[in-house]
C-alpha atoms as a PDB file:
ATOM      1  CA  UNK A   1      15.703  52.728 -12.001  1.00  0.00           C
ATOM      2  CA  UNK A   2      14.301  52.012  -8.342  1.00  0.00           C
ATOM      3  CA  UNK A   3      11.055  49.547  -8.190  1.00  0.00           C
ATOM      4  CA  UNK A   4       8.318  50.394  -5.608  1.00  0.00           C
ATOM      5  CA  UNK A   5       6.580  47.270  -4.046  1.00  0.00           C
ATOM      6  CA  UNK A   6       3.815  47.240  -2.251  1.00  0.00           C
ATOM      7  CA  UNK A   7       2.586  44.869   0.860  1.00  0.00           C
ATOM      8  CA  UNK A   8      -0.107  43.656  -1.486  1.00  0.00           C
ATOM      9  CA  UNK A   9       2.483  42.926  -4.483  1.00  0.00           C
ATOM     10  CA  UNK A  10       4.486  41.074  -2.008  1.00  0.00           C
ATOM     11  CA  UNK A  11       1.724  39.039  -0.946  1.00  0.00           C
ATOM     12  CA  UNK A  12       0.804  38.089  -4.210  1.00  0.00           C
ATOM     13  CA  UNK A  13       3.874  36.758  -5.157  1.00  0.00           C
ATOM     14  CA  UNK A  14       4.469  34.767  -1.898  1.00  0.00           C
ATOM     15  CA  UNK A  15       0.866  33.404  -2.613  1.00  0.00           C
ATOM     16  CA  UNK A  16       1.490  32.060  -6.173  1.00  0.00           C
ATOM     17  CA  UNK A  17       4.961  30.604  -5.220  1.00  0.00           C
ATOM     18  CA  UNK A  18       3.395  28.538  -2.400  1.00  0.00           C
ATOM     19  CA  UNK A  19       0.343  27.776  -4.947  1.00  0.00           C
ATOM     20  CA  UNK A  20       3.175  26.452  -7.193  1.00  0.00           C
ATOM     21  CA  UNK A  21       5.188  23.979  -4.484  1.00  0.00           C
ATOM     22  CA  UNK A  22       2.539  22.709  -3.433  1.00  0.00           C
ATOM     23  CA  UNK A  23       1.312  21.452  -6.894  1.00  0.00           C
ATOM     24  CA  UNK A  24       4.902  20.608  -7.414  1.00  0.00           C
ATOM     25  CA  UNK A  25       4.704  18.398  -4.188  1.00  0.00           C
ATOM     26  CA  UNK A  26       1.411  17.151  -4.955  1.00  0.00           C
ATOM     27  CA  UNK A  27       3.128  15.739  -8.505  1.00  0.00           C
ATOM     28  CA  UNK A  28       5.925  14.311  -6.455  1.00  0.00           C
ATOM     29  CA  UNK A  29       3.549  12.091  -3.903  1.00  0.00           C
ATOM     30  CA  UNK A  30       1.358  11.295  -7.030  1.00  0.00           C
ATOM     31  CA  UNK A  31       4.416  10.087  -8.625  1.00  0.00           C
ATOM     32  CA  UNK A  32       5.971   8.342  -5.202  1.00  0.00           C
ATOM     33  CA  UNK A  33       3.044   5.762  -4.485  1.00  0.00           C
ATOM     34  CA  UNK A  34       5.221   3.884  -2.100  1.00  0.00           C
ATOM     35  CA  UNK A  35       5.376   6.959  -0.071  1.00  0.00           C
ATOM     36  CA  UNK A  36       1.763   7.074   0.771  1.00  0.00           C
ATOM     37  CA  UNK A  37       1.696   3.818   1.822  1.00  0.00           C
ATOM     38  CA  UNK A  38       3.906   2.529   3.589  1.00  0.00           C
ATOM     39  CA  UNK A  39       2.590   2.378   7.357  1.00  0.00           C
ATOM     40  CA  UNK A  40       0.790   0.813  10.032  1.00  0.00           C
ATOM     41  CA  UNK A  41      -3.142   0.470   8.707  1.00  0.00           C
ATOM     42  CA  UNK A  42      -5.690  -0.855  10.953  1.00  0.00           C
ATOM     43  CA  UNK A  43      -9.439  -1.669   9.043  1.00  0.00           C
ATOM     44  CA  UNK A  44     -12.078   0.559  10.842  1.00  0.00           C
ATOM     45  CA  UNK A  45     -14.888  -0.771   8.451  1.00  0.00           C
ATOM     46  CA  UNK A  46     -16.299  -3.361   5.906  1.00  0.00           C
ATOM     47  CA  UNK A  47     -18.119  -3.414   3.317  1.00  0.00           C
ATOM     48  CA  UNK A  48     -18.989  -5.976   0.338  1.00  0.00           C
ATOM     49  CA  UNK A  49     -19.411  -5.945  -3.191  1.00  0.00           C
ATOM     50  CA  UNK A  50     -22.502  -7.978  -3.589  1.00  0.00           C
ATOM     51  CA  UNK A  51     -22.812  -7.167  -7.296  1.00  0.00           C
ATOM     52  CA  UNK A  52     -23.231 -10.781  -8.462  1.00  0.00           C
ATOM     53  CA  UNK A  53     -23.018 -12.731  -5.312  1.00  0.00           C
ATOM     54  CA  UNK A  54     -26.283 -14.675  -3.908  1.00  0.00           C
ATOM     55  CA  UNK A  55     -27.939 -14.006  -0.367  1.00  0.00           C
ATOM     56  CA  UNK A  56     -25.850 -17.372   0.633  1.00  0.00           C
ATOM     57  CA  UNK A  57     -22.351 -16.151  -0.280  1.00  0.00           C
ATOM     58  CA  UNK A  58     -23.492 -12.729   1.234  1.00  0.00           C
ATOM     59  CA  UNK A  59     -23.886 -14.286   4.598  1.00  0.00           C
ATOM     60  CA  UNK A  60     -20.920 -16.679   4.140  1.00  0.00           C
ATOM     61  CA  UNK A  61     -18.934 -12.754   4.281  1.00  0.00           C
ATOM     62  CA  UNK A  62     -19.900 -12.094   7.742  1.00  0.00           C
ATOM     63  CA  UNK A  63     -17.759 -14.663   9.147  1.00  0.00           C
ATOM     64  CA  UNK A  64     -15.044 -12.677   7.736  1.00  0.00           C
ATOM     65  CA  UNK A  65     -16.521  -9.417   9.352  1.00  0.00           C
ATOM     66  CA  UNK A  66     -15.053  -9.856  13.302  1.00  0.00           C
ATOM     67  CA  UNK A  67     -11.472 -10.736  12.270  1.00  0.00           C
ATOM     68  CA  UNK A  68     -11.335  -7.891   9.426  1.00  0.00           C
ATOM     69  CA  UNK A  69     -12.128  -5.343  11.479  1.00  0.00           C
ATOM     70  CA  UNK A  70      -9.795  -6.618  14.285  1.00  0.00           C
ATOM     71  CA  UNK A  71      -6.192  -6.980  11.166  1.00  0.00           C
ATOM     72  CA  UNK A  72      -4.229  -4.555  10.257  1.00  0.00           C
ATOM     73  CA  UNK A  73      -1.798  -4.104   6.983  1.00  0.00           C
ATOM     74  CA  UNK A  74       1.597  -3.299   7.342  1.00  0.00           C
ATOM     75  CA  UNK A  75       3.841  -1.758   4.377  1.00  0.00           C
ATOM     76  CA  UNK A  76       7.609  -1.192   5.719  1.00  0.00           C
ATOM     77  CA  UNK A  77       9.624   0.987   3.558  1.00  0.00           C
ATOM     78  CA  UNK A  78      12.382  -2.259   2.744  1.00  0.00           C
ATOM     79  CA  UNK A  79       9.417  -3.572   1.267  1.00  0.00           C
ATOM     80  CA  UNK A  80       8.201  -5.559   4.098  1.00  0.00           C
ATOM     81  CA  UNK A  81       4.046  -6.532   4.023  1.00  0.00           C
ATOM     82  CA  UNK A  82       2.544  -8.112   6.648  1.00  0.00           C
ATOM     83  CA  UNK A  83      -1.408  -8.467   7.285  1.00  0.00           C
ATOM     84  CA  UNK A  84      -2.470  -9.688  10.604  1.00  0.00           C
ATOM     85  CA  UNK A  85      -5.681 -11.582  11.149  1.00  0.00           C
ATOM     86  CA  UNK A  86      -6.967 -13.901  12.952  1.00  0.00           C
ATOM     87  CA  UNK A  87      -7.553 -16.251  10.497  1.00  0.00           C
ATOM     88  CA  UNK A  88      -4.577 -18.158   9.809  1.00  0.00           C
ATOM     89  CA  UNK A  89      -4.786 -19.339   5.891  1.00  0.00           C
ATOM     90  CA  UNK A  90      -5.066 -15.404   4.779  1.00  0.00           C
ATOM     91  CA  UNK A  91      -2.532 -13.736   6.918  1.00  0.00           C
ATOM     92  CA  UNK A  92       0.892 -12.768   5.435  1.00  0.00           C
ATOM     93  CA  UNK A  93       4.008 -12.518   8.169  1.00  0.00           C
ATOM     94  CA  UNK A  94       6.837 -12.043   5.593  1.00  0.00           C
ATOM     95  CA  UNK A  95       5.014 -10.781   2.478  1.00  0.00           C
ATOM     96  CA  UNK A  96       6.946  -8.836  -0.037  1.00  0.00           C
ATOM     97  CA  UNK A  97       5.373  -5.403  -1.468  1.00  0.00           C
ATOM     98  CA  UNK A  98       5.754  -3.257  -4.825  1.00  0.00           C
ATOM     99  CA  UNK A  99       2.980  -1.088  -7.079  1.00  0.00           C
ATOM    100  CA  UNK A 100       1.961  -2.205 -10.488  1.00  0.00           C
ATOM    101  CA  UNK A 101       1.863   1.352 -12.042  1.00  0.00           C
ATOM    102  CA  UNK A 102      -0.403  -0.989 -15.006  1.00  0.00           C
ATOM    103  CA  UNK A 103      -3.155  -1.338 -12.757  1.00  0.00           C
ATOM    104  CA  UNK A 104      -2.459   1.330  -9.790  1.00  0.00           C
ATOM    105  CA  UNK A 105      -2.555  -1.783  -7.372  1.00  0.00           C
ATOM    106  CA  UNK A 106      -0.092  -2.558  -4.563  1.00  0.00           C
ATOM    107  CA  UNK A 107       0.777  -6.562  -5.452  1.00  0.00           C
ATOM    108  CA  UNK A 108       1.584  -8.525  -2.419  1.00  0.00           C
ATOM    109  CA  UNK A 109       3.503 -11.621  -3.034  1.00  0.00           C
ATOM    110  CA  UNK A 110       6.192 -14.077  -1.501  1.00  0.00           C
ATOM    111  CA  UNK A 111       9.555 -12.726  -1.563  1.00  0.00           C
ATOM    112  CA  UNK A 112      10.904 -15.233  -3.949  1.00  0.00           C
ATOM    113  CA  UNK A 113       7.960 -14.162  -6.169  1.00  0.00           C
ATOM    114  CA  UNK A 114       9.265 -10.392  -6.121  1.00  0.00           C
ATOM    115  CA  UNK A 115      10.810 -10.214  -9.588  1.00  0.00           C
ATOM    116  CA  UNK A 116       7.918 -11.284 -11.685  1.00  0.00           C
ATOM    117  CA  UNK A 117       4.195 -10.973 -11.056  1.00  0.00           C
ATOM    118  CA  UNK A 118       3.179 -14.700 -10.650  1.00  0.00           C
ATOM    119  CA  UNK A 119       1.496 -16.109  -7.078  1.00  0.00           C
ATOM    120  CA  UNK A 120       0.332 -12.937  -5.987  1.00  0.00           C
ATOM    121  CA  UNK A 121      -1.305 -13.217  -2.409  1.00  0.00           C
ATOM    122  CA  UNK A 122      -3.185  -9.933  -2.692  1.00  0.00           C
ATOM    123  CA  UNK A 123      -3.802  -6.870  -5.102  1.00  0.00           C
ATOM    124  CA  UNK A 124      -4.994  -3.941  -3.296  1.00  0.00           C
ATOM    125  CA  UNK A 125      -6.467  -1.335  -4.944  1.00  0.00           C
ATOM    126  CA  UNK A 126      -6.332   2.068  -2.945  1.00  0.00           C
ATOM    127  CA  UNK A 127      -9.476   4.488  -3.482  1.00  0.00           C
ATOM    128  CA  UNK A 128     -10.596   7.533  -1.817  1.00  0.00           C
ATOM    129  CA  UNK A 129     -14.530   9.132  -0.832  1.00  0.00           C
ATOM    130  CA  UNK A 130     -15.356  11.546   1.147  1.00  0.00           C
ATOM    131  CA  UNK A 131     -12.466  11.673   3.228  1.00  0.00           C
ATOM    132  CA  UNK A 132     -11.973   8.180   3.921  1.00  0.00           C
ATOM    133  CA  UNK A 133      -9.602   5.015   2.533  1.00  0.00           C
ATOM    134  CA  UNK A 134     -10.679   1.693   1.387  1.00  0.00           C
ATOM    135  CA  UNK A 135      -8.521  -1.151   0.379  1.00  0.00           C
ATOM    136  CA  UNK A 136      -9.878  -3.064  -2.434  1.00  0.00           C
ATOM    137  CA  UNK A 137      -8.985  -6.629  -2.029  1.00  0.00           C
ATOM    138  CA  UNK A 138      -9.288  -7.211  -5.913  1.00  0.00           C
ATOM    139  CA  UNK A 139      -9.974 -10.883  -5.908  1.00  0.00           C
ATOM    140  CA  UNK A 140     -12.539 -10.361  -3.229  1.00  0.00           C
ATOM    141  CA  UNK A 141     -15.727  -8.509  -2.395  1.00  0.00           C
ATOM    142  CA  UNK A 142     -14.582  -6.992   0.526  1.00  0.00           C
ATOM    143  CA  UNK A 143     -14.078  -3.338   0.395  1.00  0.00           C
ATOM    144  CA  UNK A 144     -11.934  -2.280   3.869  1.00  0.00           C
ATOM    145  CA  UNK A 145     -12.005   1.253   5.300  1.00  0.00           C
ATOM    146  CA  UNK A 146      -8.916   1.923   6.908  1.00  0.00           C
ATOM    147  CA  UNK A 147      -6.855   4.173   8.528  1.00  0.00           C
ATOM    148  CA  UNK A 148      -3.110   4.584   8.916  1.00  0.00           C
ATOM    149  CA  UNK A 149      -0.977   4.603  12.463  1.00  0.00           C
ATOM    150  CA  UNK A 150      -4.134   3.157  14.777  1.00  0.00           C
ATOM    151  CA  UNK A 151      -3.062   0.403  16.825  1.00  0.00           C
END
């Protein structure tokens, strides 16, 4: 017995197996946080959380504004973070990176901190709107748009 295909037939087919790898590969980065971030990320734009902060502590934030949007983040796949500011006593040279699945976070600590989660320096929390990414620095109000491989 001889099968006929069609043009169409063939089309179809080659349309749901692409439709298939790229859920598949979808699943696979979903799975593979590290994979997404790690990268060069340079803050294009601030904003804050003011939810329960006075008009004071709002304008105390603005000093941060200038050297924010001037730092980048750096995630090297050996596990290597760095964030470079211009503000001495919050920049990390030799930070050590890893996701906390628990709270879908990236944890930055010291590298003799790596094995356990105690003296974190930063918790990021990655979210995504309308195209763009912000960095949630978790213990702050400051919500960072940023974007990967600027200098």
């Amino acid at each position: 017995m001889q099968y006929k295909t069609n043009s169409r037939q063939i089309h179809e087919t080659f349309l749901l197996i692409s439709i298939a790898l790229l859920f598949m590969l979808s699943k696979v980065n979903a799975q593979n946080p590290d994979a997404e971030i790690i990268g060069k990320w340079k803050v294009v734009g601030m904003k804050v959380n003011s939810d329960g902060l006075s008009k004071t502590e709002i304008q105390k934030t603005e000093v941060f504004k200038n050297s924010f949007l001037k730092s980048t983040f750096v995630f090297k796949s050996d596990k290597n973070f760095s964030f470079d500011i211009d503000i001495k006593d919050i920049e990390v040279k030799n930070g050590h990176w890893k996701y906390n699945s628990i709270s879908k976070s990236y944890i930055i600590q010291e590298w003799k901190d790596k094995n356990n989660d105690r003296s974190v320096l930063i918790e990021i929390k990655v979210e995504r709107e309308a195209g763009k990414i912000f960095f949630l620095l978790t213990e702050t109000p400051f919500i960072l748009e940023v974007q990967k491989g600027i200098n």
